[in-house]
Structures are given as structure tokens and as C-alpha cells.
C-alpha atoms as a PDB file:
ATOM      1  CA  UNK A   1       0.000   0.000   0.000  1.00  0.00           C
ATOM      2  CA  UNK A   2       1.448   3.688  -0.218  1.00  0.00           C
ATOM      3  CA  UNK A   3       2.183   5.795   2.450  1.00  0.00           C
ATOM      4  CA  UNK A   4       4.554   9.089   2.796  1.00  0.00           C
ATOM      5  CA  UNK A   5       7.920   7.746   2.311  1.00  0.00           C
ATOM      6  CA  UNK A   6       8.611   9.155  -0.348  1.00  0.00           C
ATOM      7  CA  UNK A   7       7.149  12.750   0.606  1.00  0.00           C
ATOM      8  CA  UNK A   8       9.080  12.572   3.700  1.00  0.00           C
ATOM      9  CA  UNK A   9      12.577  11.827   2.522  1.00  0.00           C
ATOM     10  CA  UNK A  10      12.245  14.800  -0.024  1.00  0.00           C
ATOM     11  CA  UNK A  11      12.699  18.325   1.146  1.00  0.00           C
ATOM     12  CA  UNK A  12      10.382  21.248   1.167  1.00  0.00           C
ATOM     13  CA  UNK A  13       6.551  21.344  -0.624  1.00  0.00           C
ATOM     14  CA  UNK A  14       6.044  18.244  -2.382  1.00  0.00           C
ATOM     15  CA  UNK A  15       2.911  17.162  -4.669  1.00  0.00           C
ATOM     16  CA  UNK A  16       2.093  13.976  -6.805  1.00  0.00           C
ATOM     17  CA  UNK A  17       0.931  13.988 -10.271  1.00  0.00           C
ATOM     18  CA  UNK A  18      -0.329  10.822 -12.524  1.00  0.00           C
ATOM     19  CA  UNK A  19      -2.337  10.701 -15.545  1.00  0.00           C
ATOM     20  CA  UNK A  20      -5.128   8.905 -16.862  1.00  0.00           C
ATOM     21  CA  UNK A  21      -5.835   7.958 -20.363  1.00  0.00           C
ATOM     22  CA  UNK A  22      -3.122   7.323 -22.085  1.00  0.00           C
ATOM     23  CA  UNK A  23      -4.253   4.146 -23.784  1.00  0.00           C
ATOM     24  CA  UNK A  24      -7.867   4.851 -25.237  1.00  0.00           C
ATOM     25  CA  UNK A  25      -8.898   5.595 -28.821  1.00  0.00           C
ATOM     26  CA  UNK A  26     -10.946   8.910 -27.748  1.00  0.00           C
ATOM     27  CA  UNK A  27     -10.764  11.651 -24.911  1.00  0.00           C
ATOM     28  CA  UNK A  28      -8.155  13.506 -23.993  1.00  0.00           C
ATOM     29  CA  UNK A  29      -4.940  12.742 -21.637  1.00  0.00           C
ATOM     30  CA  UNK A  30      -5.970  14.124 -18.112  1.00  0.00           C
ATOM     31  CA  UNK A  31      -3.276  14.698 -15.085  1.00  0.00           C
ATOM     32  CA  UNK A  32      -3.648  15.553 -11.578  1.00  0.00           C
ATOM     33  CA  UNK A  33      -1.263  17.285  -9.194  1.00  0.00           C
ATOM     34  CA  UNK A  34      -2.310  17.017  -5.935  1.00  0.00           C
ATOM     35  CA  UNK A  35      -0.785  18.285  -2.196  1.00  0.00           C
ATOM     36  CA  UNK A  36      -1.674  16.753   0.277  1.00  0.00           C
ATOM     37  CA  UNK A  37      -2.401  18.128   3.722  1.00  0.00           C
ATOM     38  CA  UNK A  38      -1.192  14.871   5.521  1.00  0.00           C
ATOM     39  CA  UNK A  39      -2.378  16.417   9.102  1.00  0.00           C
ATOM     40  CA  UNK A  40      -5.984  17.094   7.574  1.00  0.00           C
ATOM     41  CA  UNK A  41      -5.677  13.654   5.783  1.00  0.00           C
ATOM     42  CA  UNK A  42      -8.734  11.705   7.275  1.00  0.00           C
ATOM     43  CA  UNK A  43      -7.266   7.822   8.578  1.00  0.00           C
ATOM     44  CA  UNK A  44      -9.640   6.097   6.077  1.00  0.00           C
ATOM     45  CA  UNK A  45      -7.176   7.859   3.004  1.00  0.00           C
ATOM     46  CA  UNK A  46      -4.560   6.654   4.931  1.00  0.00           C
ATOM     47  CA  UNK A  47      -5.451   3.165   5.040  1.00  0.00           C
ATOM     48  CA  UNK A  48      -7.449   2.524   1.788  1.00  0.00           C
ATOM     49  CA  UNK A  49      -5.943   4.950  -0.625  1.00  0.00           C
ATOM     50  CA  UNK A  50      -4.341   2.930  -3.721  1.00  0.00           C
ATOM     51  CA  UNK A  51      -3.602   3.482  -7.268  1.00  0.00           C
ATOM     52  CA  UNK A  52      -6.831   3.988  -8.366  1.00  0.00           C
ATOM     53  CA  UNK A  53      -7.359   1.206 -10.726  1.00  0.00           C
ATOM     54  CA  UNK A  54      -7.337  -1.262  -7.929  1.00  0.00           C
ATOM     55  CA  UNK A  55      -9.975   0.833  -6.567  1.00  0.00           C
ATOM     56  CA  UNK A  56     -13.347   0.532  -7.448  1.00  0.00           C
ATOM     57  CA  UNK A  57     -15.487   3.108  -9.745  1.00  0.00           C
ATOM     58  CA  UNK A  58     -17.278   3.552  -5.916  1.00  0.00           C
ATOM     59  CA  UNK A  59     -14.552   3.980  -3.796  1.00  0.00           C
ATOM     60  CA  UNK A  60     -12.961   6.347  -6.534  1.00  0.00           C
ATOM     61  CA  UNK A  61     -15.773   8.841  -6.331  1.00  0.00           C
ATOM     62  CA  UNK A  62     -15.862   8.252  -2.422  1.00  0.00           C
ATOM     63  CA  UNK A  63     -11.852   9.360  -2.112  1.00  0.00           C
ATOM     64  CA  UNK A  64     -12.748  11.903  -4.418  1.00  0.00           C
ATOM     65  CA  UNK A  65     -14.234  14.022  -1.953  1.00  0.00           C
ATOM     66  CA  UNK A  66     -12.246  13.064   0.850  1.00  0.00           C
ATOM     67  CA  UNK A  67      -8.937  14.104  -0.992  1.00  0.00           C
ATOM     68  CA  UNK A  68     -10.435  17.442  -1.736  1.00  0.00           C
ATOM     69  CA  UNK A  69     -10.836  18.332   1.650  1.00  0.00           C
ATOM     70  CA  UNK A  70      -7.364  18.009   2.500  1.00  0.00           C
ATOM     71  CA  UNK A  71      -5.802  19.016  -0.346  1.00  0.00           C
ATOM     72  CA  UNK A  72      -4.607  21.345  -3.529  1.00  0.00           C
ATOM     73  CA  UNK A  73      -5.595  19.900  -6.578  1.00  0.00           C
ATOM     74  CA  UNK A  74      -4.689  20.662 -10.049  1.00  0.00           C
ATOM     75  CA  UNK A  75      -5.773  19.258 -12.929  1.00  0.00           C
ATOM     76  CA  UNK A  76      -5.302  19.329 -16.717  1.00  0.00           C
ATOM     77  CA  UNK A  77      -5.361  17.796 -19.993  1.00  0.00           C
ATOM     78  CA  UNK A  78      -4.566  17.766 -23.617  1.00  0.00           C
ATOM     79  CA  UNK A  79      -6.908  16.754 -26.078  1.00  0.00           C
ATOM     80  CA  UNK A  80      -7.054  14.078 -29.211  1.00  0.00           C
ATOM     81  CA  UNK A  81      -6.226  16.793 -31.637  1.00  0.00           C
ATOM     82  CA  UNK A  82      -2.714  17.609 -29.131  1.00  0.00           C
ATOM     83  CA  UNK A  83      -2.181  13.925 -28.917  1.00  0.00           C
ATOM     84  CA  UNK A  84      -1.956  13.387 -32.860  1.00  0.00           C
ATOM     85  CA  UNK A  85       0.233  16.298 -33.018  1.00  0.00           C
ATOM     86  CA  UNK A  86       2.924  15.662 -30.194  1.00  0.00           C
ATOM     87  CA  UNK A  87       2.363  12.249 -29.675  1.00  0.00           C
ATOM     88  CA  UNK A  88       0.814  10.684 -26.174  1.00  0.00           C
ATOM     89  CA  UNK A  89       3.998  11.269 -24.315  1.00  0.00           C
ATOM     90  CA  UNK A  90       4.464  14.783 -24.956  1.00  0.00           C
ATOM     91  CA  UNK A  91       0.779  15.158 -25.164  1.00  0.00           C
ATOM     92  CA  UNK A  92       0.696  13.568 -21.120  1.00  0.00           C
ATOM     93  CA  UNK A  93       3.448  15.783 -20.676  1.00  0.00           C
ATOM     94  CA  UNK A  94       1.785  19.100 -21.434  1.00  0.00           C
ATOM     95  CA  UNK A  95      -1.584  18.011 -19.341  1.00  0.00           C
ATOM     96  CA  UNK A  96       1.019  17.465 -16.656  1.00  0.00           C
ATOM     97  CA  UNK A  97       2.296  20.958 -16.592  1.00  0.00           C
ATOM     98  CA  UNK A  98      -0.992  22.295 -17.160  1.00  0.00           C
ATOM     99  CA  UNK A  99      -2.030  20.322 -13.729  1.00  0.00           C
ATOM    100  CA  UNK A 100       0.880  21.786 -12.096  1.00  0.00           C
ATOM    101  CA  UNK A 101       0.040  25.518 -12.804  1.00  0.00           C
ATOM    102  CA  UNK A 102      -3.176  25.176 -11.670  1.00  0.00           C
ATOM    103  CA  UNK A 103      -2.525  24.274  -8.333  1.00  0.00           C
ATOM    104  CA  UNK A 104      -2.340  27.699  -7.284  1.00  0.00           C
ATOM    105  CA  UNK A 105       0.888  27.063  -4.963  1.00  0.00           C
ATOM    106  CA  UNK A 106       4.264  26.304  -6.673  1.00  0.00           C
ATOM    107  CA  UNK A 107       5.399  22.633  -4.842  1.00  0.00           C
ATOM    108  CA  UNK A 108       9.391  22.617  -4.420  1.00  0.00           C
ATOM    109  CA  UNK A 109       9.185  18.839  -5.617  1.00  0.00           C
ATOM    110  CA  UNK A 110       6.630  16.789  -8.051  1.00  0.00           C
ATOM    111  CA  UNK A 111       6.718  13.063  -7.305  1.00  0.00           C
ATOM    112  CA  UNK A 112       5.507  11.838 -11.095  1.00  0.00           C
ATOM    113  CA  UNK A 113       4.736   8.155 -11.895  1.00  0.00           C
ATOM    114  CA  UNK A 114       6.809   6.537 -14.345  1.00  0.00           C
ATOM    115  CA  UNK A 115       9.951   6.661 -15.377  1.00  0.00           C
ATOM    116  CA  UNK A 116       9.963   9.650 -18.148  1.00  0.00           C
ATOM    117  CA  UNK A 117      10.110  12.977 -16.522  1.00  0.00           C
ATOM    118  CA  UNK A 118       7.977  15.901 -18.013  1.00  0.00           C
ATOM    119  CA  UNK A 119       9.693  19.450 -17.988  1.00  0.00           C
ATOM    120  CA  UNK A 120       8.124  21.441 -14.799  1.00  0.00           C
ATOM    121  CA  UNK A 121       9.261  24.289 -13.291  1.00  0.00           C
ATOM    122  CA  UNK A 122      10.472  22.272 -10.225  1.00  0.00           C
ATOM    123  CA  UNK A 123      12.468  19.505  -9.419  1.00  0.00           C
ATOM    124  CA  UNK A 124      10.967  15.989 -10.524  1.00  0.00           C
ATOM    125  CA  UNK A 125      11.457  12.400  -9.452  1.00  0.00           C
ATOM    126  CA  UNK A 126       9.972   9.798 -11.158  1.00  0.00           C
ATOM    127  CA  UNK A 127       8.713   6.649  -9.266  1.00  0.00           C
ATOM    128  CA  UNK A 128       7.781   3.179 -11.661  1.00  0.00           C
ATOM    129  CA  UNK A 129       4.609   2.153  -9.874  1.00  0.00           C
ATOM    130  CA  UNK A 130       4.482   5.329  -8.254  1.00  0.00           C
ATOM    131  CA  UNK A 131       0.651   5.200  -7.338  1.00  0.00           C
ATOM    132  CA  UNK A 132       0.978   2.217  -5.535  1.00  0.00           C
ATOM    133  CA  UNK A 133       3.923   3.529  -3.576  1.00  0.00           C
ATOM    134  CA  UNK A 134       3.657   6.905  -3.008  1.00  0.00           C
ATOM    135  CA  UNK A 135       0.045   8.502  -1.065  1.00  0.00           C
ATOM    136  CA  UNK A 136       0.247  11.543  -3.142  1.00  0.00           C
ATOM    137  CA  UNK A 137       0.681  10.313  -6.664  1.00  0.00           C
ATOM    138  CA  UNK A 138      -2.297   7.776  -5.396  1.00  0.00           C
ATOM    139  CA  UNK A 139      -4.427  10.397  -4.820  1.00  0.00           C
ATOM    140  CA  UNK A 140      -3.337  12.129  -8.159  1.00  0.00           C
ATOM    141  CA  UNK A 141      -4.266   8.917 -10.349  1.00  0.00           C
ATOM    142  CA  UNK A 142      -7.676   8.898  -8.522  1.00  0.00           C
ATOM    143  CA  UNK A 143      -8.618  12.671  -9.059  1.00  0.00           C
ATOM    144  CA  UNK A 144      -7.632  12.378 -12.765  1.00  0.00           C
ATOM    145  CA  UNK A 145      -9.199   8.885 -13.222  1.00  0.00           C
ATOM    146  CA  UNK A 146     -12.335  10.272 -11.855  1.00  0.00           C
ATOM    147  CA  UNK A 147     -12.100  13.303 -14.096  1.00  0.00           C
ATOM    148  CA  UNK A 148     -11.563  11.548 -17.171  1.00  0.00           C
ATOM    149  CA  UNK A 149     -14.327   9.443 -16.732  1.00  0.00           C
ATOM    150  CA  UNK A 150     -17.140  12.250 -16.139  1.00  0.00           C
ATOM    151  CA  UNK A 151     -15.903  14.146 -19.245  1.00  0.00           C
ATOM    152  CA  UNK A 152     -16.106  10.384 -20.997  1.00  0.00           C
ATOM    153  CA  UNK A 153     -19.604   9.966 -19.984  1.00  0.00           C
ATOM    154  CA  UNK A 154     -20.849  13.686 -20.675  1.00  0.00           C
ATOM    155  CA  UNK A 155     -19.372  12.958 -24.021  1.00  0.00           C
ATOM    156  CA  UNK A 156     -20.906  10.002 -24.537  1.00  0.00           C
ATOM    157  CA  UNK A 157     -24.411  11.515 -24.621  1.00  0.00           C
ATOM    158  CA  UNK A 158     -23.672  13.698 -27.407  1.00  0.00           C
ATOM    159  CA  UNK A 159     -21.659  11.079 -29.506  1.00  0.00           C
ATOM    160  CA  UNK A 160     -24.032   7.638 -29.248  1.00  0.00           C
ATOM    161  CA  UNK A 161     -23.114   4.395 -30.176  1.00  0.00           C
ATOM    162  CA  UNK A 162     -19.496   4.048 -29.042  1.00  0.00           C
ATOM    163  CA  UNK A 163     -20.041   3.191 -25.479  1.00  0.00           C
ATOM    164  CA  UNK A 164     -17.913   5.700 -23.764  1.00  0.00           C
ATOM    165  CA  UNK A 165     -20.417   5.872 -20.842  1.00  0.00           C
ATOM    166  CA  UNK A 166     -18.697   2.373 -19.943  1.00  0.00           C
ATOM    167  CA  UNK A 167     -15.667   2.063 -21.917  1.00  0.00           C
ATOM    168  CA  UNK A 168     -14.983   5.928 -21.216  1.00  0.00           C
ATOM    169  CA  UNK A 169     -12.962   5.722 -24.706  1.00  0.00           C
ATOM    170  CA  UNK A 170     -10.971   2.534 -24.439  1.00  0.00           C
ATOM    171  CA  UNK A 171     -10.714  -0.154 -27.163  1.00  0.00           C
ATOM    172  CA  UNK A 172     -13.103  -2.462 -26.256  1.00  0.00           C
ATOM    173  CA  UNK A 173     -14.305  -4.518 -29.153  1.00  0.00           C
ATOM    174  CA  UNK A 174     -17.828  -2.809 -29.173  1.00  0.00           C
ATOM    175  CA  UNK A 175     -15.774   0.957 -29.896  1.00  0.00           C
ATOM    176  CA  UNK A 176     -13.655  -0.750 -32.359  1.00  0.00           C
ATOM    177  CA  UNK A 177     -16.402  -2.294 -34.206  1.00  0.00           C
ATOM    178  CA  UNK A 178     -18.619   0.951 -33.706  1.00  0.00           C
ATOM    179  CA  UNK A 179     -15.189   3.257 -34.872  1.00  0.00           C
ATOM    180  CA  UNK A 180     -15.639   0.957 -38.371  1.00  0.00           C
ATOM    181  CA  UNK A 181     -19.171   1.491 -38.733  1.00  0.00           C
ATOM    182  CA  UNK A 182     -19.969   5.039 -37.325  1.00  0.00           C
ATOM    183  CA  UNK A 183     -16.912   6.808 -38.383  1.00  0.00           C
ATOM    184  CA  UNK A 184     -14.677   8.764 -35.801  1.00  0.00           C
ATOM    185  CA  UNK A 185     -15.519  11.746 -33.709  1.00  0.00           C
ATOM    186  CA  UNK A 186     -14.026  14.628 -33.357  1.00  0.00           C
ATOM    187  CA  UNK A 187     -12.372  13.223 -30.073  1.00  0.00           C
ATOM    188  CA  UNK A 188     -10.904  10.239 -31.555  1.00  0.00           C
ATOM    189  CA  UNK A 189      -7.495   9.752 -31.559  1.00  0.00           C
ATOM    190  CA  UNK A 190      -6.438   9.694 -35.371  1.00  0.00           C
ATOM    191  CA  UNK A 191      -2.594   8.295 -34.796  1.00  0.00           C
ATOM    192  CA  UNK A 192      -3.936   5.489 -32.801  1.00  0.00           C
ATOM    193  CA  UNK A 193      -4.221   2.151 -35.313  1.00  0.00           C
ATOM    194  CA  UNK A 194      -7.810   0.967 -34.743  1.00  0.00           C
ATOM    195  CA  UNK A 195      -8.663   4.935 -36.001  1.00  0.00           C
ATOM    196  CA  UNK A 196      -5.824   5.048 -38.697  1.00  0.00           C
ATOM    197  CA  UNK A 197      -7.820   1.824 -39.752  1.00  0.00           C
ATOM    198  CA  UNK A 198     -11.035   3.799 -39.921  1.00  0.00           C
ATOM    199  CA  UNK A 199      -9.794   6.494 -42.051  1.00  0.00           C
ATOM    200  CA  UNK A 200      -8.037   3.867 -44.382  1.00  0.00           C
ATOM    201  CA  UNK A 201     -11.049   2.306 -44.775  1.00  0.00           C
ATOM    202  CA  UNK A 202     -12.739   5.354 -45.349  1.00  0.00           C
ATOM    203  CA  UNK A 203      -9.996   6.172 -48.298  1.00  0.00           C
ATOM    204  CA  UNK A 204     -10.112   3.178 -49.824  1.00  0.00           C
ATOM    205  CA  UNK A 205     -14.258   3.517 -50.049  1.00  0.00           C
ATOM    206  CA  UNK A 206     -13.792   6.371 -51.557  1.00  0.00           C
ATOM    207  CA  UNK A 207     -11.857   5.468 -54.911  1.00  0.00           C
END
């Protein structure tokens, strides 16, 4: 489980940041950054906070709430269209930066999970499996899980037929077949194969 090892062996104001969606064929990339107050920090966080896909969709919106109320949160994102255009590195990369500024507090540290570190205007160490080590990137991967997944579902009342109200954008076998037959969206992700496979198909109707 993760605790504050991390955050106490580095010096000064320290924050987490994770992303989520990096691997689906629509939505953008979202990233958290996220300081935590650890002498607000109820014991329940404490003892039950993980990286939030162990968690369930419940206890995600639960710790939600709890995490804002002893914390500054940041959040941000970069959409399909960045995604094609940097790639979903760089693209993660610029929603993490974006999460950082709008924390409204500049952290002396960022404890990021991974092992690529994004450019930030403070010092960075990366942590492989970071949200299952560290408290605060665990509370980063849940706020921008969470996130993600309410702008899938808005999104998937206005676009009908992929299934992003359950797959919030990921390549199930219903959005791949749906991507084929409907067409892509404006928030599909046009680098990513199953989509390059729509718009070949497309071409290929076409002549």
C-alpha cells in the first residue's frame, strides 16, 4: 500500500501527479497534481488509498471528496487533436504541466509516476509504480481517473453508439467495431491504429 515515504525523505513542498488515459482511442490525456495536507488527511485515506485502478469506480468517487478536503488539486489535460500532433507522451506531458500551474501554490518537488520525466518548473522524481507507492501520486491517479471518466460519460451523450459511458474511450471490441461502422468523432485519436484503420477504410471507399 502507499504511504509518505517518499514525501518525507524529499525536502520542502512536495505534490504527486499521474495521468489517466493514455491508452484509449478517444478523450483527452488528463493529469492531476495534488498536495496533500497529511495532518488534515482523514485515517480512512490513509489506510485505503491505492492506485486507483485497484480501486473501485465507488470507492474512486468516495476518495474523491475526501482528498479534496485536505488538499490542492490541479488538474489538466490535452486533447485528441494535441495527442496526434505531439504524440501521447508529450501530449501527457503538457496536461502534466498544465495540472501543475493550476494548483495555485508552486510545490518545491513533483513526485511523477513513471519513469519519463515531463519538464516542470520544479524539481521531478519519477517513481515506476508510483501510485501504488507513493500517497500523493495515489491520490493524483484517482482525481484524474475520476475526471476523465465524467468528461467520458458527458461525451458520450452527445456522440451515441461508441459506449464511452462504460468504456470511457478505451478499445473495447464494441468501440472498435462501432469506430468501423460510425466513423470517428471529433475526439478520436487519429494516430492510434484501430482509427488510422477507420480512415483507411474510409480512403479506400472512396476510390
Amino acid at each position: 500500500m502507499p504511504d509518505f515515504a517518499f514525501e518525507r525523505a524529499a525536502s520542502g513542498l512536495v505534490c504527486g501527479i499521474d495521468e489517466a488515459g493514455r491508452g484509449p482511442l478517444a478523450g483527452p490525456v488528463v493529469a492531476a497534481a495534488v498536495i496533500l495536507d497529511r495532518a488534515r488527511m482523514p485515517r480512512r485515506l490513509r489506510r485505503e488509498l491505492d492506485d486507483s485502478k485497484k480501486l473501485t469506480r465507488e470507492a474512486r468517487e468516495e476518495f474523491i471528496g475526501l482528498i479534496a478536503a485536505c488538499a490542492q488539486i490541479g488538474v489538466g489535460a490535452a486533447s485528441a487533436r494535441e495527442i496526434d500532433r505531439h504524440n501521447i507522451l508529450q501530449a501527457t506531458f503538457i496536461a502534466m504541466r498544465r495540472a501543475l500551474m493550476r494548483l495555485g501554490v508552486a510545490p518545491d518537488i513533483a513526485l511523477v509516476d513513471g519513469n519519463c520525466a515531463p519538464a516542470l518548473p520544479c524539481a521531478v522524481k519519477t517513481i515506476v509504480g508510483g501510485d501504488g507507492l507513493s500517497l500523493s501520486i495515489a491520490a493524483a491517479s484517482v482525481v484524474a481517473k475520476v475526471t476523465r471518466d465524467k468528461l467520458m460519460r458527458a461525451l458520450a451523450l452527445r456522440y451515441a453508439g461508441y459506449g464511452w459511458d462504460t468504456n470511457v474511450g478505451y478499445a473495447t471490441e464494441a468501440h472498435r467495431q462501432a469506430v468501423l461502422s460510425l466513423g470517428l468523432t471529433p475526439h478520436h485519436r487519429r494516430s492510434f491504429a484501430t482509427c488510422q484503420m477507420s480512415l483507411d477504410f474510409d480512403e479506400a471507399a472512396a476510390e
